[in-house]
PDB file of N, CA and C in Angstrom:
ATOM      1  N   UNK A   1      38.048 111.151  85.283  1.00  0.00           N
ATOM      2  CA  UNK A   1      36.679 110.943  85.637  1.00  0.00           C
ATOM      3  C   UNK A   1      35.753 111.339  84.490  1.00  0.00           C
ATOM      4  N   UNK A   2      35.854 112.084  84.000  1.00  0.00           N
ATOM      5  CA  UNK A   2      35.035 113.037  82.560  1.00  0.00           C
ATOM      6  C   UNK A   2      35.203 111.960  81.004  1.00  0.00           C
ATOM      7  N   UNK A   3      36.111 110.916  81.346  1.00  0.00           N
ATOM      8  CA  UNK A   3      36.673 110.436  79.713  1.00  0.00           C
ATOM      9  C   UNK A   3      35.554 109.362  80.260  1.00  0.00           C
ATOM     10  N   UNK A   4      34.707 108.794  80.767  1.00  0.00           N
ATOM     11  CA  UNK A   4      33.372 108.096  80.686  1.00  0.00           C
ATOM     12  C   UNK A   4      32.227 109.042  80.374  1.00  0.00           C
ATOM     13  N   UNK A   5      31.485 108.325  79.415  1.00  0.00           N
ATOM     14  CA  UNK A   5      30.071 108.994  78.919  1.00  0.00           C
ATOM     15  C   UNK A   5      29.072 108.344  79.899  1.00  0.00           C
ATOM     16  N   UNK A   6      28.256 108.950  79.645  1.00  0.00           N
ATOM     17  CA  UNK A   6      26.889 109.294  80.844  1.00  0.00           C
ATOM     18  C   UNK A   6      26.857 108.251  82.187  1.00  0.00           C
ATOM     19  N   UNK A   7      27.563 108.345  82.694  1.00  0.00           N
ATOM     20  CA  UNK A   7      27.460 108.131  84.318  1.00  0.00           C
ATOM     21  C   UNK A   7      26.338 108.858  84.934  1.00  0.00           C
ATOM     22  N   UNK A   8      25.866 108.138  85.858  1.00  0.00           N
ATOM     23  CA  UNK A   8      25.077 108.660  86.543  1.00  0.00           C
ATOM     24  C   UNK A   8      25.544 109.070  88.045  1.00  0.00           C
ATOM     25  N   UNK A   9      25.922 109.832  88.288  1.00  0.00           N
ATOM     26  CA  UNK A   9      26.738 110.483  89.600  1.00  0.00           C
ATOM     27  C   UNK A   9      25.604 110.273  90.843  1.00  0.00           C
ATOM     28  N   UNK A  10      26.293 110.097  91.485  1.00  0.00           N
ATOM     29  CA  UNK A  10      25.753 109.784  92.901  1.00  0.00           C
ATOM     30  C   UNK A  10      26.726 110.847  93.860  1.00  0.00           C
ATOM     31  N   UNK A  11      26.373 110.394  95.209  1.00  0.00           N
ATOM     32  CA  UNK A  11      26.873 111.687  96.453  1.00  0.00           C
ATOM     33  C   UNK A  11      28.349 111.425  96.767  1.00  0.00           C
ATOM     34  N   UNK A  12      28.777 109.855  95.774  1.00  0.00           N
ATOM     35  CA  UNK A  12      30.412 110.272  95.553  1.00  0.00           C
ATOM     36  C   UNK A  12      31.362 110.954  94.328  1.00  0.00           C
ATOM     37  N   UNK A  13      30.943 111.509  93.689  1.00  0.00           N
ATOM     38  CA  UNK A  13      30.746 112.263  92.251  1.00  0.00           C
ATOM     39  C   UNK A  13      31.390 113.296  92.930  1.00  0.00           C
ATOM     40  N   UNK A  14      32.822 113.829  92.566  1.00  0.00           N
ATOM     41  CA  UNK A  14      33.461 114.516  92.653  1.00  0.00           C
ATOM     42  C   UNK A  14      33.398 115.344  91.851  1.00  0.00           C
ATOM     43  N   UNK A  15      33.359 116.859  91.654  1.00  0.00           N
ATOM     44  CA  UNK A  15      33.631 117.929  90.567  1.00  0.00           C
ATOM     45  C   UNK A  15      33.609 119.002  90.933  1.00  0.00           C
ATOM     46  N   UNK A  16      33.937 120.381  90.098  1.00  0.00           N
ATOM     47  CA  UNK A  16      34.400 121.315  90.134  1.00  0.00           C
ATOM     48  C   UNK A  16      34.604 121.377  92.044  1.00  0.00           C
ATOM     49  N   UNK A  17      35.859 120.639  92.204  1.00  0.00           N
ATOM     50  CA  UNK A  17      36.042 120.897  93.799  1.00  0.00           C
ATOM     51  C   UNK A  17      35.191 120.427  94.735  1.00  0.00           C
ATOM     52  N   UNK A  18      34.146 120.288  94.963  1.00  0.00           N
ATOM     53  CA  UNK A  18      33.476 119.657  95.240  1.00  0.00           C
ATOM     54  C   UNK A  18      33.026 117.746  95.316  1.00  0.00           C
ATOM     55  N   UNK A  19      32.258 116.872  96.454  1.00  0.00           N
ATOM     56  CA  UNK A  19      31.351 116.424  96.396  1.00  0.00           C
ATOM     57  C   UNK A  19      29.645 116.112  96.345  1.00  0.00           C
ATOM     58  N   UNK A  20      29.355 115.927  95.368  1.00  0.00           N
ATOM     59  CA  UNK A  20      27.997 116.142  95.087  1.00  0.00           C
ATOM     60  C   UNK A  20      27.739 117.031  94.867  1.00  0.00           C
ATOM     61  N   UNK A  21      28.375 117.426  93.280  1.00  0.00           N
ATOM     62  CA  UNK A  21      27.991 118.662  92.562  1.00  0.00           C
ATOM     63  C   UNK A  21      26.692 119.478  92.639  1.00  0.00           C
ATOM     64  N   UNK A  22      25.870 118.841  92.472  1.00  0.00           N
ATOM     65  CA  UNK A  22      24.005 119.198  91.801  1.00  0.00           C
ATOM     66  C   UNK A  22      24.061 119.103  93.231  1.00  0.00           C
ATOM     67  N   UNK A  23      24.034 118.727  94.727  1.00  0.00           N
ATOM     68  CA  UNK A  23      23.452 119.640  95.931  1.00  0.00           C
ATOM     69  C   UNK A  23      24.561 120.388  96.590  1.00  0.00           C
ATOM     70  N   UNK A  24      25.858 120.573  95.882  1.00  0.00           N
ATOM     71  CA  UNK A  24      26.837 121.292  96.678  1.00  0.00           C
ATOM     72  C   UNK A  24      27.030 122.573  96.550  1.00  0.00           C
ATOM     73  N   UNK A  25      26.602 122.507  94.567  1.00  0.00           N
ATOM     74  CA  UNK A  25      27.078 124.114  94.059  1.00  0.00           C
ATOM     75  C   UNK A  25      25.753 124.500  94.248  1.00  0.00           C
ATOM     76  N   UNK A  26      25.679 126.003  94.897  1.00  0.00           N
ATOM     77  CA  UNK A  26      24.246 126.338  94.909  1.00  0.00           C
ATOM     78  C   UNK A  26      23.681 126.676  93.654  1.00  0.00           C
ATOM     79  N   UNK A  27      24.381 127.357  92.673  1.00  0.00           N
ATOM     80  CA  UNK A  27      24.298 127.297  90.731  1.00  0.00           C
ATOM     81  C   UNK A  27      23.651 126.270  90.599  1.00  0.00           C
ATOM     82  N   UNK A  28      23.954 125.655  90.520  1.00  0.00           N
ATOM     83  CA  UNK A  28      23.851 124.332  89.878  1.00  0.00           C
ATOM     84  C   UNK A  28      22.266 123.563  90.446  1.00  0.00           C
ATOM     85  N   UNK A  29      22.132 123.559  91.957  1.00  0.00           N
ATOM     86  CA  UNK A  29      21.468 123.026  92.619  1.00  0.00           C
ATOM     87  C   UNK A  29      19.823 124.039  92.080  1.00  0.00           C
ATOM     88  N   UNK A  30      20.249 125.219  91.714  1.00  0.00           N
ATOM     89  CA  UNK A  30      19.462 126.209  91.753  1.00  0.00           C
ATOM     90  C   UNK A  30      18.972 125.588  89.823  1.00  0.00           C
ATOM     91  N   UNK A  31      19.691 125.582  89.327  1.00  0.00           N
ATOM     92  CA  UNK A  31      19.468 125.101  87.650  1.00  0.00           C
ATOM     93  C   UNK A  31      18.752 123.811  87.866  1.00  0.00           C
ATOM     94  N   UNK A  32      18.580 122.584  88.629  1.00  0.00           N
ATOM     95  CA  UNK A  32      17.975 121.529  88.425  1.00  0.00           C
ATOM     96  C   UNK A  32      16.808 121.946  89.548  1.00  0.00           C
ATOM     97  N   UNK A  33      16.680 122.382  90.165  1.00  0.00           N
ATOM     98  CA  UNK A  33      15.347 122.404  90.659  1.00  0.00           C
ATOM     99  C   UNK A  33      14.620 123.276  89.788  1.00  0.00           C
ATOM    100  N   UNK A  34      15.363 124.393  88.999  1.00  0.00           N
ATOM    101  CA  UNK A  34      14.177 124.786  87.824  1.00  0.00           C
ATOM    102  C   UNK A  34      13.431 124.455  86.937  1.00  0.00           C
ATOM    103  N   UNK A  35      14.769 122.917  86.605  1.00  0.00           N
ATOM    104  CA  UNK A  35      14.610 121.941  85.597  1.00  0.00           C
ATOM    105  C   UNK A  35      13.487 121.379  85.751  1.00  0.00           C
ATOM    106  N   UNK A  36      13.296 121.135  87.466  1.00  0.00           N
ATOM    107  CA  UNK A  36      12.277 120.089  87.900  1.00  0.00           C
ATOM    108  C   UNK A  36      10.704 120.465  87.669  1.00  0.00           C
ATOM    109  N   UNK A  37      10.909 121.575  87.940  1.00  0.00           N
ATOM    110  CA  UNK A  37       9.655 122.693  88.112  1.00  0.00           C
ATOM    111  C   UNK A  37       8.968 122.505  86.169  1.00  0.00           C
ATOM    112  N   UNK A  38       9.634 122.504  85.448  1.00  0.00           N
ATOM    113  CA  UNK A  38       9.208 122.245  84.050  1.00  0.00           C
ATOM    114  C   UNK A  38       9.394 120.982  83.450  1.00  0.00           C
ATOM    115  N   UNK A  39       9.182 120.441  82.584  1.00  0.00           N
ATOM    116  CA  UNK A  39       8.748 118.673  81.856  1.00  0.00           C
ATOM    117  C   UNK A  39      10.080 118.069  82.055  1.00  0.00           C
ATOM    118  N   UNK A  40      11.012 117.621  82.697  1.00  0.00           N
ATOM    119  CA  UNK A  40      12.194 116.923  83.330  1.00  0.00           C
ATOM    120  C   UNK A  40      12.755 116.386  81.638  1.00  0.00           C
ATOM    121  N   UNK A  41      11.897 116.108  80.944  1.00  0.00           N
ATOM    122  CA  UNK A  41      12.098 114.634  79.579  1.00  0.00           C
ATOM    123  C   UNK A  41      12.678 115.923  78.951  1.00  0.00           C
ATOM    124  N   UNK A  42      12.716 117.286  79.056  1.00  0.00           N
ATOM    125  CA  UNK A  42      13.676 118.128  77.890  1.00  0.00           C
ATOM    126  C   UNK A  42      15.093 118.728  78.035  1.00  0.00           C
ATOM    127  N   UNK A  43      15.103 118.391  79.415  1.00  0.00           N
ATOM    128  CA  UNK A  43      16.416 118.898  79.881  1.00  0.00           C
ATOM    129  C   UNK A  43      17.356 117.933  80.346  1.00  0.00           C
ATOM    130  N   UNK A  44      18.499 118.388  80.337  1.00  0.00           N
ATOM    131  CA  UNK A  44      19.756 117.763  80.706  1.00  0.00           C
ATOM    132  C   UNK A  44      20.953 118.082  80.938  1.00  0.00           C
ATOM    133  N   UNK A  45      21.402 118.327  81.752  1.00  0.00           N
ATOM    134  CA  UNK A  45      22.414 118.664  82.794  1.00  0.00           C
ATOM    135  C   UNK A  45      23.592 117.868  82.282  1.00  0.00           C
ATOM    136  N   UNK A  46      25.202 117.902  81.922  1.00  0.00           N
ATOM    137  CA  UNK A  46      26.086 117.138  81.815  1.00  0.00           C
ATOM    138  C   UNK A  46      27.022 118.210  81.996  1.00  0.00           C
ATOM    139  N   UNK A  47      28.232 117.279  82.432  1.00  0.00           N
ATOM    140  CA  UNK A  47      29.677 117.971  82.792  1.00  0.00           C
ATOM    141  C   UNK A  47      30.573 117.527  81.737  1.00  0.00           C
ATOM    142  N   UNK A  48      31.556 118.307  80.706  1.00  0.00           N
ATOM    143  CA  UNK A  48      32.312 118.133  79.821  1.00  0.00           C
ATOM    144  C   UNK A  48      33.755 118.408  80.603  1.00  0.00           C
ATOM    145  N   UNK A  49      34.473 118.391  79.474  1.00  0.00           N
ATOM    146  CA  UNK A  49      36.268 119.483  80.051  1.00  0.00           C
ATOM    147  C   UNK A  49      36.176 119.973  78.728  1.00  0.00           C
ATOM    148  N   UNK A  50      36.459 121.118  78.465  1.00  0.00           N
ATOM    149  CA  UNK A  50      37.400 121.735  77.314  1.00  0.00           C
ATOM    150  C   UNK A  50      38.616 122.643  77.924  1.00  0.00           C
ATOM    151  N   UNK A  51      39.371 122.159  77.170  1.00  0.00           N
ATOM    152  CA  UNK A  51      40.800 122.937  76.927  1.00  0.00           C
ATOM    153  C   UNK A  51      40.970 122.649  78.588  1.00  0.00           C
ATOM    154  N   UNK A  52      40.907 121.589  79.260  1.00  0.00           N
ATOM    155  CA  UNK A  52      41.457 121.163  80.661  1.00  0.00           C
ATOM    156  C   UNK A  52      40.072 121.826  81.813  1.00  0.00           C
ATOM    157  N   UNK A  53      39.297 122.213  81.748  1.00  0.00           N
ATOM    158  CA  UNK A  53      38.353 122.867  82.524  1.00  0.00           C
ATOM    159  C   UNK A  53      36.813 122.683  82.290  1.00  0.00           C
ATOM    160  N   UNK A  54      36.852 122.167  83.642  1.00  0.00           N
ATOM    161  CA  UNK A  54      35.171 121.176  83.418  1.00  0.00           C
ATOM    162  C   UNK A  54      34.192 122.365  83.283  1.00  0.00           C
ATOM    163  N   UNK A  55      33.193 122.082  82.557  1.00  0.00           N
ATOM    164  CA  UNK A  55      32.146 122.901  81.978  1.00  0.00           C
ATOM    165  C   UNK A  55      30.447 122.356  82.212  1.00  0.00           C
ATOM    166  N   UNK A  56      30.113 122.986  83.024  1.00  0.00           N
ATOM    167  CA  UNK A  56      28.604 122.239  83.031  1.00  0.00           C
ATOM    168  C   UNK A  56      27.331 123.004  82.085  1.00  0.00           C
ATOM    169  N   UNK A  57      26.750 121.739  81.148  1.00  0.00           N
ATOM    170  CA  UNK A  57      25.904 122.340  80.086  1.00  0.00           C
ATOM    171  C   UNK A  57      24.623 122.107  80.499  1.00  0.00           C
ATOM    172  N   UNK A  58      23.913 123.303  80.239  1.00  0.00           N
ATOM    173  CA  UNK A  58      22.096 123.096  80.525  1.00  0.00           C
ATOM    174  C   UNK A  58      22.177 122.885  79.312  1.00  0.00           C
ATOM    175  N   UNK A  59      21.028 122.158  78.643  1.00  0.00           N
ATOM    176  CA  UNK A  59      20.319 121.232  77.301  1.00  0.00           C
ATOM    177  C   UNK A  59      19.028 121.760  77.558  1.00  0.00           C
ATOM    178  N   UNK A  60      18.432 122.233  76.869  1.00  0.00           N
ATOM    179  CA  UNK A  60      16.806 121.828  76.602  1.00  0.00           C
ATOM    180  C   UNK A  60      16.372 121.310  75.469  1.00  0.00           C
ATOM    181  N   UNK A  61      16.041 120.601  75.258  1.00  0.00           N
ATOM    182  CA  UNK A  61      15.804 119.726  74.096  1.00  0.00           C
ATOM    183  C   UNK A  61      15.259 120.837  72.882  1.00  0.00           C
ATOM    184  N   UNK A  62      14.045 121.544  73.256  1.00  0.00           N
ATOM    185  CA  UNK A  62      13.087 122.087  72.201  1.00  0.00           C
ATOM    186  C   UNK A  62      14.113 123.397  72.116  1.00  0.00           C
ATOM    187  N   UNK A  63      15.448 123.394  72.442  1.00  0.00           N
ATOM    188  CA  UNK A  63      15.983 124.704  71.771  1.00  0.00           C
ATOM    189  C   UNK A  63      17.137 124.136  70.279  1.00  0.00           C
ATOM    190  N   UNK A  64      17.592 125.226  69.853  1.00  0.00           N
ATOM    191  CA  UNK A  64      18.060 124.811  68.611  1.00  0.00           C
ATOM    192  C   UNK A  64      19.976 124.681  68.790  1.00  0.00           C
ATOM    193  N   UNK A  65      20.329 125.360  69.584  1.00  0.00           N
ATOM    194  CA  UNK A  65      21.597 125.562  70.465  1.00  0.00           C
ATOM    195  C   UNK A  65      21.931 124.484  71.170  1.00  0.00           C
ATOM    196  N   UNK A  66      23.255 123.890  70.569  1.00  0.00           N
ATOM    197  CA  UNK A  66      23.753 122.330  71.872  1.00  0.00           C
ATOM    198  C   UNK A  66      25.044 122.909  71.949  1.00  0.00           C
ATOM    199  N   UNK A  67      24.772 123.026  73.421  1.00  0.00           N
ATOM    200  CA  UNK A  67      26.436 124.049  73.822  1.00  0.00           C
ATOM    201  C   UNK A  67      26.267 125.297  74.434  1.00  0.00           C
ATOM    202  N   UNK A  68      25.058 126.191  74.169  1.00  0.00           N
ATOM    203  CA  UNK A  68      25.222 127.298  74.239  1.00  0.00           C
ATOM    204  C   UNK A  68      24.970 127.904  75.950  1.00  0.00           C
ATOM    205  N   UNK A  69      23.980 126.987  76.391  1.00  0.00           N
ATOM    206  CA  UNK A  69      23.960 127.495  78.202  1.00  0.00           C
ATOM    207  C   UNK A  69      25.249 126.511  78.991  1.00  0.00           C
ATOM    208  N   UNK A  70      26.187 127.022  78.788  1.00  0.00           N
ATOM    209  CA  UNK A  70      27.222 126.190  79.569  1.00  0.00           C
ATOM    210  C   UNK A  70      27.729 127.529  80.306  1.00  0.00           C
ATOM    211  N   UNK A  71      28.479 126.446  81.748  1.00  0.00           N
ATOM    212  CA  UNK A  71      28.381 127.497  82.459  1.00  0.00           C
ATOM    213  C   UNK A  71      30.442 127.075  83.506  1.00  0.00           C
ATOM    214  N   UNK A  72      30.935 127.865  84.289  1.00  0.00           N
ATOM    215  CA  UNK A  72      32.248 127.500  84.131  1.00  0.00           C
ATOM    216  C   UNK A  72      31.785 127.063  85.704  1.00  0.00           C
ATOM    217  N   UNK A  73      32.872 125.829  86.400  1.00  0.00           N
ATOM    218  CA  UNK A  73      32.414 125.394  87.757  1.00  0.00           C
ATOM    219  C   UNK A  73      31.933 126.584  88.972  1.00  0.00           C
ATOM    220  N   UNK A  74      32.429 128.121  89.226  1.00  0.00           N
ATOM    221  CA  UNK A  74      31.914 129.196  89.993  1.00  0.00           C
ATOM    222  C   UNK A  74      30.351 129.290  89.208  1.00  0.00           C
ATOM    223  N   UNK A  75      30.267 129.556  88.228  1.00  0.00           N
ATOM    224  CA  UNK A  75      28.766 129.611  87.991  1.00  0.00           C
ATOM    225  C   UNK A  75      28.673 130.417  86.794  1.00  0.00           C
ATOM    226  N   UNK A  76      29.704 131.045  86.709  1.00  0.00           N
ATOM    227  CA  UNK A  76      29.356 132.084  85.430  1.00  0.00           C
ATOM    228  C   UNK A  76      29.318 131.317  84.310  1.00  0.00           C
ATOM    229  N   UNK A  77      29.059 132.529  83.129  1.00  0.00           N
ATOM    230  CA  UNK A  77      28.426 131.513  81.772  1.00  0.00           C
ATOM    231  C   UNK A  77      29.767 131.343  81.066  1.00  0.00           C
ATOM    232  N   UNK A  78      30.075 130.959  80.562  1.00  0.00           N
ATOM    233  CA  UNK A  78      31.298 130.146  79.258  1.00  0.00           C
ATOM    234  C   UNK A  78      30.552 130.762  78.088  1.00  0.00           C
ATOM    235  N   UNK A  79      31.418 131.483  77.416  1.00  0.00           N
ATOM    236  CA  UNK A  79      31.524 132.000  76.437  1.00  0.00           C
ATOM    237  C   UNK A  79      31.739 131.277  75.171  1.00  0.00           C
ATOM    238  N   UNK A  80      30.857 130.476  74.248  1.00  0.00           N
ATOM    239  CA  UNK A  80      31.506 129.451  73.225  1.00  0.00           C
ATOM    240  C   UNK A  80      32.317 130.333  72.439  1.00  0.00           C
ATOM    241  N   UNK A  81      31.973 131.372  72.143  1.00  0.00           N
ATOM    242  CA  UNK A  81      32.734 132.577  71.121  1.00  0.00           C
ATOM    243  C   UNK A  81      34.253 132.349  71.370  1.00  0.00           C
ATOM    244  N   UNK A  82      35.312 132.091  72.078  1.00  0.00           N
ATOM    245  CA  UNK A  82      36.454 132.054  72.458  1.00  0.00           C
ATOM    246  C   UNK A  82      36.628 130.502  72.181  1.00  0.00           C
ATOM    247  N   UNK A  83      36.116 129.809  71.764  1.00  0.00           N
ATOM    248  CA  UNK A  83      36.610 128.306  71.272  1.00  0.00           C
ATOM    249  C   UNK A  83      37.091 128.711  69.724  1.00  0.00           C
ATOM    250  N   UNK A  84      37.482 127.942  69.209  1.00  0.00           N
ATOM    251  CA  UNK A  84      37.661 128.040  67.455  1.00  0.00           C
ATOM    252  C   UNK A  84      36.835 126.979  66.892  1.00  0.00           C
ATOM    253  N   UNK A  85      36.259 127.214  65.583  1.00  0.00           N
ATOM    254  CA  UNK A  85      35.441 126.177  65.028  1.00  0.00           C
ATOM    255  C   UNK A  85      35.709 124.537  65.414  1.00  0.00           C
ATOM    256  N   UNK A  86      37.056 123.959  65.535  1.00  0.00           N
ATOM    257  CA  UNK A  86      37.605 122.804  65.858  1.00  0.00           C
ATOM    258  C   UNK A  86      36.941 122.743  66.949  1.00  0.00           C
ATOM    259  N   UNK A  87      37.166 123.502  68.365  1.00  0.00           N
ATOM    260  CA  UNK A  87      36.874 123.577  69.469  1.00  0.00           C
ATOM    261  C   UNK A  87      35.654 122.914  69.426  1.00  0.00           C
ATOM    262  N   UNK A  88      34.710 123.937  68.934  1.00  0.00           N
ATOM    263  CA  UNK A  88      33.326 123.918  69.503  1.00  0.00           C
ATOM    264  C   UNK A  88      32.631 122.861  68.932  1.00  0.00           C
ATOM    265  N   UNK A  89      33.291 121.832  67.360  1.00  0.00           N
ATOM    266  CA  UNK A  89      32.804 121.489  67.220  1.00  0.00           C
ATOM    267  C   UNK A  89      33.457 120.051  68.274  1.00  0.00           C
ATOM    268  N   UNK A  90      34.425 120.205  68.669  1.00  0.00           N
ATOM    269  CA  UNK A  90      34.387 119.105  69.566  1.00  0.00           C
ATOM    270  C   UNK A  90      33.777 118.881  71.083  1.00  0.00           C
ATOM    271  N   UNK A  91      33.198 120.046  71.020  1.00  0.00           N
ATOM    272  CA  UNK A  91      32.491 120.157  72.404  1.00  0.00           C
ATOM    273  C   UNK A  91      31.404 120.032  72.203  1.00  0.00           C
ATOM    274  N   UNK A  92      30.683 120.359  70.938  1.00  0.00           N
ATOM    275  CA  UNK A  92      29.335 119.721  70.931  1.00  0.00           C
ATOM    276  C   UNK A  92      29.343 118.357  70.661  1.00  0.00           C
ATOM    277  N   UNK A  93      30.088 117.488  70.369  1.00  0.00           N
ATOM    278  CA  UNK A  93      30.486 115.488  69.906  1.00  0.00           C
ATOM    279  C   UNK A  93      30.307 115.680  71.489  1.00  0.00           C
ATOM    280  N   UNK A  94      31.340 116.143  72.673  1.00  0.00           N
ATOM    281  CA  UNK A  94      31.597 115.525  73.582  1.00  0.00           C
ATOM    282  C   UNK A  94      30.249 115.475  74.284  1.00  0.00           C
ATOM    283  N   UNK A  95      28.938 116.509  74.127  1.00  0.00           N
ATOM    284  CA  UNK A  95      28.225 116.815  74.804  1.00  0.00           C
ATOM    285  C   UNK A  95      27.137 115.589  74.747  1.00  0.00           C
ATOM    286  N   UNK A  96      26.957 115.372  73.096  1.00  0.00           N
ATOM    287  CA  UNK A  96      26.028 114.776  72.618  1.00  0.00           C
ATOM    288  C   UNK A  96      26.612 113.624  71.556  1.00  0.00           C
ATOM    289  N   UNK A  97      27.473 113.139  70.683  1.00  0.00           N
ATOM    290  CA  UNK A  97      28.202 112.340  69.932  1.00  0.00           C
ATOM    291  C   UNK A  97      28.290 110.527  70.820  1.00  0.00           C
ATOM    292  N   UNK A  98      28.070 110.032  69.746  1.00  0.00           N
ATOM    293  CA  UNK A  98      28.434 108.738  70.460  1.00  0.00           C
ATOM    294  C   UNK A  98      29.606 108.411  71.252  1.00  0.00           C
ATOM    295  N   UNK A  99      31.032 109.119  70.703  1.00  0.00           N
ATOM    296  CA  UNK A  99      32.140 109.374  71.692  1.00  0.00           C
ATOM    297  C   UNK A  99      32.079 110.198  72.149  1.00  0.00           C
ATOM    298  N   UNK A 100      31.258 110.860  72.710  1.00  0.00           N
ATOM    299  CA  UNK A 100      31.227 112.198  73.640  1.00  0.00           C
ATOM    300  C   UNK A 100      31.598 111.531  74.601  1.00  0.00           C
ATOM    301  N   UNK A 101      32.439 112.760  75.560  1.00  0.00           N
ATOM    302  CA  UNK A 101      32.807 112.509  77.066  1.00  0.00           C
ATOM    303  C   UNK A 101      32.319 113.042  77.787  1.00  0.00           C
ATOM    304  N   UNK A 102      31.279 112.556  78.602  1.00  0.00           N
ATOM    305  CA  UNK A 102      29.905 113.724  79.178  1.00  0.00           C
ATOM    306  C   UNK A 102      30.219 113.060  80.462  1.00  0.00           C
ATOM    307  N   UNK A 103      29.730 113.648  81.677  1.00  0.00           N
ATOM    308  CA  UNK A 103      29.068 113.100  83.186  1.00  0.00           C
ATOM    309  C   UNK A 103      27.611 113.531  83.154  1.00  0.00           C
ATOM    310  N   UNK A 104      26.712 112.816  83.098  1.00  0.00           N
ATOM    311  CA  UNK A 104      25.398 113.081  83.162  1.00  0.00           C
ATOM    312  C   UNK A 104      24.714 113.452  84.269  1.00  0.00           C
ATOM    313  N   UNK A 105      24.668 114.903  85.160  1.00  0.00           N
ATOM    314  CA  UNK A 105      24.465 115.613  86.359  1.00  0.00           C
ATOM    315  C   UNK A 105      22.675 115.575  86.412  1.00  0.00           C
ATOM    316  N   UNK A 106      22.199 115.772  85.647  1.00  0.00           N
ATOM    317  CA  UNK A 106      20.584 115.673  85.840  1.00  0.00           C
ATOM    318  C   UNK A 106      19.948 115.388  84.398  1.00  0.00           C
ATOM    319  N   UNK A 107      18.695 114.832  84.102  1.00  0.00           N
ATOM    320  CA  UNK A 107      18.090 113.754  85.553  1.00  0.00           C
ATOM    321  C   UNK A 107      19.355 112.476  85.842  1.00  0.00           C
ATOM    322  N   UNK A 108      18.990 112.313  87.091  1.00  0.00           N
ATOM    323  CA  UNK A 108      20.036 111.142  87.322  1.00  0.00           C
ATOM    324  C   UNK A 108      19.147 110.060  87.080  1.00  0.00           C
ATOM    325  N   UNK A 109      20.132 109.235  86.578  1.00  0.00           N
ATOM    326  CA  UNK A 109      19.212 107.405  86.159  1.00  0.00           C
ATOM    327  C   UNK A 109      19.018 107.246  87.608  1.00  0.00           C
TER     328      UNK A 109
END
């Protein structure tokens, strides 16, 4: 499901265990209504895998960090420090790269 780039998930969008990630996980649900609350056009929500384990990334555009608010499907934060340079730099392609392998969780098209 993750090896397609930016899908726009709907209420059959399966992930971390779940259907309908963005109103199932309360994390998550709780991160895009904050999103909403501030200019929608800087943020962006997407689901990656590294090393077999889906990863959901907050984006804000006006920060300098792509990668760094990611968070593991329970909610806690993902540590990029424990990737190796290879790693991380393939997790930032997947996030943002023309072959990136993203699910695009918010805004939804």
């Amino acid at each position: 499901m993750l090896s397609c780039k930016d899908k726009s998930p709907g209420s059959s969008l399966e992930l971390c265990g779940v259907k309908d990630p963005v109103n199932n996980l309360n994390w998550l649900k709780a991160l895009v209504d904050e999103a909403k609350t501030k200019d929608p056009s800087y943020t962006t929500i997407v689901a990656v895998t590294v090393k077999g384990e889906t990863l959901i990334n907050y984006y804000v555009s006006i920060m300098s960090c792509i990668g760094c608010i990611s968070y593991h499907c329970d909610g806690t934060r993902f540590d990029m420090s424990v990737l190796s340079q290879e790693e991380s730099k393939q997790y930032q392609e997947d996030i943002w790269g023309e072959k990136g392998r993203r699910v695009v969780l918010w805004p939804q098209k």
